[in-house]
Protein backbone atom coordinates (compact mmCIF):
# COMPACT_ATOMS: atom_id res chain seq x y z
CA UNK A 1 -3.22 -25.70 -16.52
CA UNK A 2 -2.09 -25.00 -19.68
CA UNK A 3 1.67 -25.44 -19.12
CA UNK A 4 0.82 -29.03 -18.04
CA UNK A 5 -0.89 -30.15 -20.77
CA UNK A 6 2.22 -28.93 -22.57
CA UNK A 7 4.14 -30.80 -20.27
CA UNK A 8 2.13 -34.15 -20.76
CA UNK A 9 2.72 -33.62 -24.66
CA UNK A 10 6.33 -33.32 -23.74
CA UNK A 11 7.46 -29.92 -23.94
CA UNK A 12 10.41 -28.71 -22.64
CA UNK A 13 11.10 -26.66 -20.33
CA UNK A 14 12.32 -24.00 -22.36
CA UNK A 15 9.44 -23.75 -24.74
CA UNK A 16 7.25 -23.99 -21.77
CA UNK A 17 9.20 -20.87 -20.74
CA UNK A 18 8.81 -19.36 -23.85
CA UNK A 19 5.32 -19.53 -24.43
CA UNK A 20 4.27 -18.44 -21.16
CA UNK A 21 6.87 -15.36 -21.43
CA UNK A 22 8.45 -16.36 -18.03
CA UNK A 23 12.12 -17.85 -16.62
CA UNK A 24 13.13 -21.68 -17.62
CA UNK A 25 13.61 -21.84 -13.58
CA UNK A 26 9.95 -21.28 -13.11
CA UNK A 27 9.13 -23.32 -15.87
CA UNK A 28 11.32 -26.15 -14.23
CA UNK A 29 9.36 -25.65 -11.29
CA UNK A 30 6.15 -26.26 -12.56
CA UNK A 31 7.15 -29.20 -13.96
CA UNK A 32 8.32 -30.78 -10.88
CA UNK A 33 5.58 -29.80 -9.28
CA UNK A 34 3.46 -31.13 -11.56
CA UNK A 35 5.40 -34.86 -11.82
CA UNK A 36 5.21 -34.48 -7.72
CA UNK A 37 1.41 -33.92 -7.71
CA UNK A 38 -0.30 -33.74 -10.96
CA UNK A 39 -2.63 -30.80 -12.45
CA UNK A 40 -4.12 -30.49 -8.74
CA UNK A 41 -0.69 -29.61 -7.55
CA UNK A 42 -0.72 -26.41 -10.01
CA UNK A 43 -3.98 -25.31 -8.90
CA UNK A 44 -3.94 -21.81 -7.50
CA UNK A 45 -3.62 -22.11 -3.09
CA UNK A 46 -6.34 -18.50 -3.08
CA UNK A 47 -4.29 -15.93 -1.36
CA UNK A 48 -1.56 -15.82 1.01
CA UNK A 49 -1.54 -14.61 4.35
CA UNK A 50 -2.93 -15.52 7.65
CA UNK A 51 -6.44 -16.43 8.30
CA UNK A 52 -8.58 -14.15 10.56
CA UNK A 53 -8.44 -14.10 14.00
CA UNK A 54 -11.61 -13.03 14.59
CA UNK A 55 -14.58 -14.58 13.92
CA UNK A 56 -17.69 -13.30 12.17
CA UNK A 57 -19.70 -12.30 15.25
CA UNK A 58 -16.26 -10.96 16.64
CA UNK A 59 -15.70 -8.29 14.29
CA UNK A 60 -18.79 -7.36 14.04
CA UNK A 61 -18.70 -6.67 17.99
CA UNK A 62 -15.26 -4.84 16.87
CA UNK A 63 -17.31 -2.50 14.37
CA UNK A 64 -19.91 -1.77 17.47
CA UNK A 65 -16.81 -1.30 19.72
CA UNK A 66 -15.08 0.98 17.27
CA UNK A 67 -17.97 3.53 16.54
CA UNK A 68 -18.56 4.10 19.96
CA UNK A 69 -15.09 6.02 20.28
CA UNK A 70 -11.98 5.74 22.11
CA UNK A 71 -13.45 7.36 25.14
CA UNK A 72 -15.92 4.54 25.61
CA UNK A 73 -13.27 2.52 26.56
CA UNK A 74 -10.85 4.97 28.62
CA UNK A 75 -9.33 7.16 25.73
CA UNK A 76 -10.52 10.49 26.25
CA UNK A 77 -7.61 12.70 25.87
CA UNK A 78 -8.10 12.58 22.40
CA UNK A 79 -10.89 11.27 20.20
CA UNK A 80 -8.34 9.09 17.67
CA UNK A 81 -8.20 5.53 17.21
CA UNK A 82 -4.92 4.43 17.04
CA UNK A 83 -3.54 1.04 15.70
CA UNK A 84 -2.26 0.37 18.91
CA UNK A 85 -5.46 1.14 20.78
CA UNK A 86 -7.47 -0.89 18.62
CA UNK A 87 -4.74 -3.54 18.97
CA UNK A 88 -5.26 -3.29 22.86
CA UNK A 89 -8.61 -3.55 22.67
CA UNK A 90 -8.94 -6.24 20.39
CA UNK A 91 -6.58 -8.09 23.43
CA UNK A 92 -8.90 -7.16 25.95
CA UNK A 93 -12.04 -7.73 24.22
CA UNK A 94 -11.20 -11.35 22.63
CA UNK A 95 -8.30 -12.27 24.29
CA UNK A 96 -6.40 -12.53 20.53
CA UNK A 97 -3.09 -10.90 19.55
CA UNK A 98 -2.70 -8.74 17.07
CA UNK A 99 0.47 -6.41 15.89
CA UNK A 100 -0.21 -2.91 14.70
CA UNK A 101 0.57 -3.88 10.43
CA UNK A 102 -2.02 -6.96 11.15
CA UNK A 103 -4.78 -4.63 12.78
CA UNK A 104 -4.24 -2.36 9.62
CA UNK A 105 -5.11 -5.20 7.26
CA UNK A 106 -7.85 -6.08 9.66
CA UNK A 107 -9.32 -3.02 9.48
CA UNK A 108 -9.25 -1.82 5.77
CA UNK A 109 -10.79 -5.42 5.27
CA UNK A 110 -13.53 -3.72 7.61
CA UNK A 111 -13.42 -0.56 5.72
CA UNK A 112 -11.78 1.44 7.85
CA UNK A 113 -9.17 3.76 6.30
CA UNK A 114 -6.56 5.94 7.64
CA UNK A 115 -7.19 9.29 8.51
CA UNK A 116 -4.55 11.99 8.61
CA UNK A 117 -5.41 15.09 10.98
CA UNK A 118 -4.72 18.35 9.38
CA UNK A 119 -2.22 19.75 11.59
CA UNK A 120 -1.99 23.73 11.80
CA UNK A 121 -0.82 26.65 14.28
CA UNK A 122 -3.23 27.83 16.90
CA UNK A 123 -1.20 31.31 15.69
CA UNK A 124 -1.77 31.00 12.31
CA UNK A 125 -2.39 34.00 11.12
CA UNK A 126 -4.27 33.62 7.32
CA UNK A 127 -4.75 36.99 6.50
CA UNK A 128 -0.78 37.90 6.93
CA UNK A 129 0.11 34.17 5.08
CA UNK A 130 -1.68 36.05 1.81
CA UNK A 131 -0.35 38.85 2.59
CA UNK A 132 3.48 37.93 2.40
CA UNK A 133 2.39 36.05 -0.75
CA UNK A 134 0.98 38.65 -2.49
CA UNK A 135 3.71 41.08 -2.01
CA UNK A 136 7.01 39.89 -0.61
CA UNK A 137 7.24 36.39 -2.31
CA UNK A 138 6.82 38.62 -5.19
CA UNK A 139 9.49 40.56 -5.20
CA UNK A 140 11.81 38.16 -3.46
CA UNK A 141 11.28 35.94 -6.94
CA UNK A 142 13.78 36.53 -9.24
CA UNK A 143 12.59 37.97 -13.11
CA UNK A 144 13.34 34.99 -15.99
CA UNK A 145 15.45 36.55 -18.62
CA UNK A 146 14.13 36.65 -22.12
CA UNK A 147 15.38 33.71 -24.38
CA UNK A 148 18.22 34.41 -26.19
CA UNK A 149 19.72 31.79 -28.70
CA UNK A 150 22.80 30.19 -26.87
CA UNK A 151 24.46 27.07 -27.47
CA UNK A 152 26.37 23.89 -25.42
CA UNK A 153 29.20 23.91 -27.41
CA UNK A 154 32.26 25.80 -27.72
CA UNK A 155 33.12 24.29 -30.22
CA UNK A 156 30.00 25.06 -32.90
CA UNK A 157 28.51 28.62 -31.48
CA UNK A 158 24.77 29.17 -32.84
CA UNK A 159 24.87 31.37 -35.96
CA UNK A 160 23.01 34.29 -36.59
């Protein structure tokens, strides 16, 4: 709003540019926009992106859906909700596409958040992991040698 009022008092587009710390091409387009539509026209649109699918009551009924588990619905090999799952059942349920990214969005706007499994050997064996740390990483490190005073040049060696 304040670049058009310096545009009604005749500024150019270069001081507009200047004051607000940003390219004469943006200025210039705020100025056409501006002539095109007025202050309304440089009014913020809210955010981008596409509006929900899903209505209120909808994804709430999602939430209910989603706390029940993945084997409430067929999914009982494992107990993880994937994207894709949720992305089928959201088909099934409402009869509304979604791609995996969108469900993501959907659901961190829900709360959800991802969850990465910790993924470990049935054969791990802890005890021996310490073990090998304790003694053969050890020894397999090489010692530091103590610092001596060198120098990067040939051409001026560090004096005594």
């Amino acid at each position: 709003m304040q670049a058009a009022d310096l545009f009604a008092q005749g500024a150019t587009d270069a001081e507009v540019a200047a004051e607000f710390r940003i390219s004469r091409m943006s200025a210039n387009r705020w100025r056409r926009t501006w002539q095109a539509g007025g202050r309304q026209a440089l009014m913020s649109k809210g955010p981008g992106g596409e509006v929900c699918k899903l209505s209120g009551a909808q994804l709430e009924d999602l939430q209910n859906a989603l706390d029940q588990g993945p084997a409430a619905y067929g999914w009982d090999e494992d107990q993880r909700w994937t994207l894709a799952r949720i992305a089928e059942l959201i088909r099934e349920r409402f009869g509304v596409s979604y791609t995996v990214s969108g469900v993501c969005y959907l659901l961190h706007g829900l709360g959800w958040s991802g969850q990465a499994p910790t993924r470990r050997a049935v054969e791990r064996d802890e005890e021996a992991i310490a073990a090998w740390r304790d003694e053969d990483w050890l020894e397999g490190k090489a010692q530091r040698r103590a610092w001596t005073p060198g120098s990067v040049s040939r051409m001026r060696p560090v004096k005594a």
